[in-house]
N, C-alpha and C. Protein backbone atom coordinates (compact mmCIF):
# COMPACT_ATOMS: atom_id res chain seq x y z
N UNK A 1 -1.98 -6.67 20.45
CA UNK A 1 -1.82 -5.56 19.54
C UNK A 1 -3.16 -5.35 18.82
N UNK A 2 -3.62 -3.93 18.69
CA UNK A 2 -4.67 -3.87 18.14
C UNK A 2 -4.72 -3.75 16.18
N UNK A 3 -5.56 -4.04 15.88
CA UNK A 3 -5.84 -3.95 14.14
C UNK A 3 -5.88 -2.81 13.91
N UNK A 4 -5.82 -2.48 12.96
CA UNK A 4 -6.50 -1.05 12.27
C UNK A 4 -7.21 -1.60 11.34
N UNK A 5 -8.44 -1.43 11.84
CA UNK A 5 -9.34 -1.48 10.28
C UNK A 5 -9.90 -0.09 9.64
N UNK A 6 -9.08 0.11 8.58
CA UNK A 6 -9.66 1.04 7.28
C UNK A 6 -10.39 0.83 6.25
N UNK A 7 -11.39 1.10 5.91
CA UNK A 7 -12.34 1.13 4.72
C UNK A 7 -11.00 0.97 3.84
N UNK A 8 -11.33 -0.47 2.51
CA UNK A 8 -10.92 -0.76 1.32
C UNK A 8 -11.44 -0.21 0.35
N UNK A 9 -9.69 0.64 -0.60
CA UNK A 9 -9.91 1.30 -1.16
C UNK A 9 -9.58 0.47 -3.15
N UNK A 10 -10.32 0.02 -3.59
CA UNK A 10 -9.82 -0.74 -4.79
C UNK A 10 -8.75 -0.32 -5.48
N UNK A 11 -7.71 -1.01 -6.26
CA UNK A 11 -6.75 -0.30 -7.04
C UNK A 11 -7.37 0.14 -8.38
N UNK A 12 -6.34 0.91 -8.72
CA UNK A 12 -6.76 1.49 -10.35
C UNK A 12 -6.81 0.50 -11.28
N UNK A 13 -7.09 0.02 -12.66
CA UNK A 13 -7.47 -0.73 -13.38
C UNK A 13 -5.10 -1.34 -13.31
N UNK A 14 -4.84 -0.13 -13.91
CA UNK A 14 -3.57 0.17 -13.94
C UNK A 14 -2.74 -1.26 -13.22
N UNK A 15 -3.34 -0.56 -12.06
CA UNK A 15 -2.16 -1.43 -10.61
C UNK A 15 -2.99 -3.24 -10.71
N UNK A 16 -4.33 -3.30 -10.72
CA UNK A 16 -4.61 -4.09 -10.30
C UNK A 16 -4.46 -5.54 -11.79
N UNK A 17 -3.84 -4.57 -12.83
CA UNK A 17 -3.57 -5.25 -13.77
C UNK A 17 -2.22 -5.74 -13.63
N UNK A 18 -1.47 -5.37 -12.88
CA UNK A 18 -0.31 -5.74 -12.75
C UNK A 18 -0.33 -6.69 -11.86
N UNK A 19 -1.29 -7.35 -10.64
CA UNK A 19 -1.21 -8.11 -9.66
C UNK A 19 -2.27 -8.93 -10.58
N UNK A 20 -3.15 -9.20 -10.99
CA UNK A 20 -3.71 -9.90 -12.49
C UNK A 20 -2.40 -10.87 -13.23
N UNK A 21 -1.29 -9.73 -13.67
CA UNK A 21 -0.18 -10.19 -14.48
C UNK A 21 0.54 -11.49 -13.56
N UNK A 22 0.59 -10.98 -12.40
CA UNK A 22 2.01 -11.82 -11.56
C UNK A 22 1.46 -13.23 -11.22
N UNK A 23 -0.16 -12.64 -11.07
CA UNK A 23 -1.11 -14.30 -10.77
C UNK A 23 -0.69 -15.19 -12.36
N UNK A 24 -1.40 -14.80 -13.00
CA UNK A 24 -1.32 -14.91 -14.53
C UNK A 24 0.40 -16.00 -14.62
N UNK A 25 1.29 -15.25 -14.50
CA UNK A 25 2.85 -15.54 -14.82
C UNK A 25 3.10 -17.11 -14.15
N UNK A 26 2.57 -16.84 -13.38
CA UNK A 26 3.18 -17.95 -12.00
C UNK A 26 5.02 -18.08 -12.01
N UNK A 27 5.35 -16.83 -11.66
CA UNK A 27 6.55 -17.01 -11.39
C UNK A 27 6.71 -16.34 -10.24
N UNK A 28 7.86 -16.26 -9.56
CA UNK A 28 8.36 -15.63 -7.97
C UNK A 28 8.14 -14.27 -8.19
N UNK A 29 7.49 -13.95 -7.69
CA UNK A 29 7.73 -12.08 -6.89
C UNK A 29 8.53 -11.57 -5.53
N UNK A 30 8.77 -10.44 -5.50
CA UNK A 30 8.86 -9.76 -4.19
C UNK A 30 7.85 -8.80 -3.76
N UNK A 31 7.00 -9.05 -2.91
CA UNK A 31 5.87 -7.50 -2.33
C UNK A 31 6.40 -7.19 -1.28
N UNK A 32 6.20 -6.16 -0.93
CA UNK A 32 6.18 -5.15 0.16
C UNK A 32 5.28 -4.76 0.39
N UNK A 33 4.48 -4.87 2.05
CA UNK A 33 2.54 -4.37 2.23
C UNK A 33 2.94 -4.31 3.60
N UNK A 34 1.64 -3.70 3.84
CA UNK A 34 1.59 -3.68 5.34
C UNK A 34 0.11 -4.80 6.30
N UNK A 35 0.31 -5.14 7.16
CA UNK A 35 -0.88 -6.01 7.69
C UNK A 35 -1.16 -5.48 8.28
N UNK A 36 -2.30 -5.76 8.53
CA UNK A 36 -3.43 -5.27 9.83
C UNK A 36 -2.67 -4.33 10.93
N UNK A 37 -1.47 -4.63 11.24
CA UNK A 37 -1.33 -3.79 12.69
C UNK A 37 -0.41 -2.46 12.01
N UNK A 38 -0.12 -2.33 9.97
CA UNK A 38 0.41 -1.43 9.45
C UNK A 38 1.77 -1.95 10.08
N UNK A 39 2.04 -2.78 10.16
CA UNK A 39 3.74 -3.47 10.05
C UNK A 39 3.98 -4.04 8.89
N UNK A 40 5.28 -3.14 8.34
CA UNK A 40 5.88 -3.77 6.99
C UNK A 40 6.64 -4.80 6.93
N UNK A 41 6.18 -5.58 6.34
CA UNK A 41 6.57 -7.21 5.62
C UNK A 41 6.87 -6.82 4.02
N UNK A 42 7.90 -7.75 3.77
CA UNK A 42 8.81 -7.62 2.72
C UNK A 42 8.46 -9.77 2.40
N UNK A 43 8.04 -9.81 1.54
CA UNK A 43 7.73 -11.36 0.92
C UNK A 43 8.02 -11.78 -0.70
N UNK A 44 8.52 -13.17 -0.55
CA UNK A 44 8.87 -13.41 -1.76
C UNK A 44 8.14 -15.17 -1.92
N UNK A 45 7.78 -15.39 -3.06
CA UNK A 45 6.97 -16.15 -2.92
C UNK A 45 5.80 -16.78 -4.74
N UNK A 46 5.29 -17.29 -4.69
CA UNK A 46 4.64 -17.40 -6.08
C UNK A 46 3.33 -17.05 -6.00
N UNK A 47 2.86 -15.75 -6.64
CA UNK A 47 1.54 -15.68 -6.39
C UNK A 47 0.27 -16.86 -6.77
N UNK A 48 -0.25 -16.64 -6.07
CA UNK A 48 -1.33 -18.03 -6.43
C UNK A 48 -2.49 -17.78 -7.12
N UNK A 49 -3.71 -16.35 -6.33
CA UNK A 49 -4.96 -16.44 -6.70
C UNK A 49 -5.12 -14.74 -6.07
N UNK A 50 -6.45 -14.48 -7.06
CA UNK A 50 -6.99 -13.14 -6.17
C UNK A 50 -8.25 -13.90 -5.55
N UNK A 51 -8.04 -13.33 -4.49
CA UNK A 51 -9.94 -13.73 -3.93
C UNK A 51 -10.51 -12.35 -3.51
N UNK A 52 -11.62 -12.23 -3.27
CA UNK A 52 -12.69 -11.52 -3.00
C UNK A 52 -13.10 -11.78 -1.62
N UNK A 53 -13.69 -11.12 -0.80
CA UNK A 53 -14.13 -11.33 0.39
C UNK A 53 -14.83 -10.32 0.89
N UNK A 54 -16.28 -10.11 0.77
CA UNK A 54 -17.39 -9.04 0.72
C UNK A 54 -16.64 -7.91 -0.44
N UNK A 55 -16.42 -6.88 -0.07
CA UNK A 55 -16.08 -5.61 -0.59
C UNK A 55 -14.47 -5.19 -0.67
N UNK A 56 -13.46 -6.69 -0.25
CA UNK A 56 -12.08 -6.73 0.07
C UNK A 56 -11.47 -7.44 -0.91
N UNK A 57 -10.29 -7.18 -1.75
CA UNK A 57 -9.81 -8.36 -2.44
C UNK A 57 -8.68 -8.53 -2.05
N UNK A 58 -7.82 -9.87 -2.01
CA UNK A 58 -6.55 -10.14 -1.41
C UNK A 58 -5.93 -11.04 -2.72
N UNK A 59 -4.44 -10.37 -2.66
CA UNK A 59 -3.04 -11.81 -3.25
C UNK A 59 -3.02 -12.80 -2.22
N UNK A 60 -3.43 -14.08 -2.55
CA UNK A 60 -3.02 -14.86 -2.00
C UNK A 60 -1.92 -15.58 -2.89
N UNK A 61 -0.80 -15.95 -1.77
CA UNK A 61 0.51 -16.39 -2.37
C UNK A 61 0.21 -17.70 -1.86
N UNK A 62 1.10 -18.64 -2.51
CA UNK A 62 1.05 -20.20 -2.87
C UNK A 62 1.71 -20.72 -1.17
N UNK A 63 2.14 -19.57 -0.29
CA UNK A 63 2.37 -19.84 0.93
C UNK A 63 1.38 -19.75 1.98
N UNK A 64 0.43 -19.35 1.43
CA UNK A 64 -0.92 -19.45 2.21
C UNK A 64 -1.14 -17.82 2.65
N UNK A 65 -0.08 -17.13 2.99
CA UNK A 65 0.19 -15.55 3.08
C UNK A 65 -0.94 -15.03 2.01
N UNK A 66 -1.71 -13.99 2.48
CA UNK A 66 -3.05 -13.14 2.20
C UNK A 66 -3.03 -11.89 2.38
N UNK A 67 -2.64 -10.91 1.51
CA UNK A 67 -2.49 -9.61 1.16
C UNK A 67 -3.79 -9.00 0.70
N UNK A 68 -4.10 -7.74 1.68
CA UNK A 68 -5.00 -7.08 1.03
C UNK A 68 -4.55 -5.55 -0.06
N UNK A 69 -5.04 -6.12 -1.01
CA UNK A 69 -4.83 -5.28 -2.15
C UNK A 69 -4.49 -3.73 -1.61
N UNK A 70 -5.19 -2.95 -1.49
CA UNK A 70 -4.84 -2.05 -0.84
C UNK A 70 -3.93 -1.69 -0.29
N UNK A 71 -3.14 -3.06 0.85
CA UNK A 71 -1.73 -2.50 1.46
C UNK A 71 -1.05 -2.90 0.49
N UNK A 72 -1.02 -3.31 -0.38
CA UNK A 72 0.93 -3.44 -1.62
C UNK A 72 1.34 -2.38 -1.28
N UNK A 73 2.91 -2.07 -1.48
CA UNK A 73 3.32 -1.33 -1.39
C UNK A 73 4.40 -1.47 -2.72
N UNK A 74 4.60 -2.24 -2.85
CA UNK A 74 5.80 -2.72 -4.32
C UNK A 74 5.29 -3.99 -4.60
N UNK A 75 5.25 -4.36 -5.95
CA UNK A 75 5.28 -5.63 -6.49
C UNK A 75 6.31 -5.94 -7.34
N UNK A 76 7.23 -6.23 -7.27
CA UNK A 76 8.53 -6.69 -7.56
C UNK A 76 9.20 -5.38 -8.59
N UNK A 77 9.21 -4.26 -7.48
CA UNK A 77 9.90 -3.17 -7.85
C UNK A 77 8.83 -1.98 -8.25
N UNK A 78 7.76 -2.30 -8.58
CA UNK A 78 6.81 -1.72 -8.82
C UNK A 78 6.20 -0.97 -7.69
N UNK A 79 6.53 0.50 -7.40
CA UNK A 79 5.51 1.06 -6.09
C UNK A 79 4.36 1.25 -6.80
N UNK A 80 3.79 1.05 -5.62
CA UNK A 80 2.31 1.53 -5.85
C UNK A 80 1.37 2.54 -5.26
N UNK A 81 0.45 3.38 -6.33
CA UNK A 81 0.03 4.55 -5.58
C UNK A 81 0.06 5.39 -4.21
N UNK A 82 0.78 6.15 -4.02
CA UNK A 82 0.45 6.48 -2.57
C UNK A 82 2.06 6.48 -2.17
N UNK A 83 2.83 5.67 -2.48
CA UNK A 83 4.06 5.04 -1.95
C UNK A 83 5.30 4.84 -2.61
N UNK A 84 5.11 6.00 -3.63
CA UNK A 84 6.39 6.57 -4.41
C UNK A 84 7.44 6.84 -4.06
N UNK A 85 7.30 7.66 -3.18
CA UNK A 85 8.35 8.20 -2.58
C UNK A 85 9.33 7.35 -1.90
């Protein structure tokens, strides 16, 4: 299966304060994102850390699972830009 790689687009101060918060909490979340091949995954889990990686930042959850900021789609009920609807 092939990747899609799209240019990373940073979140708003807004959103990315809220994935800040959930690191921060250390308690269980639910996200909803999409990976690389844009297949939706639904995860629950304790967030762990943000990392950085050139011009990319990712949730990494305490399961080793690595979200790039950009695909969230909900953070424990929370949609995010783009994905209101």
């Amino acid at each position: 299966m092939e990747t899609q790689t799209t240019e990373y687009k940073p979140l708003d101060r807004e959103f990315y304060g809220l994935v800040e918060n959930a690191v921060a909490a250390r308690k269980k979340v639910i996200v909803e994102y999409f990976n690389e091949y844009r297949q939706l995954h639904t995860l629950g889990g304790l967030p762990k850390v943000l990392v950085r990686e050139g011009d990319e930042e990712f949730l990494e959850m305490a399961t080793g699972e690595r979200i790039r900021l950009d695909r969230l789609i909900v953070l424990d009920g929370r949609f995010f830009p783009g994905y209101e609807d």
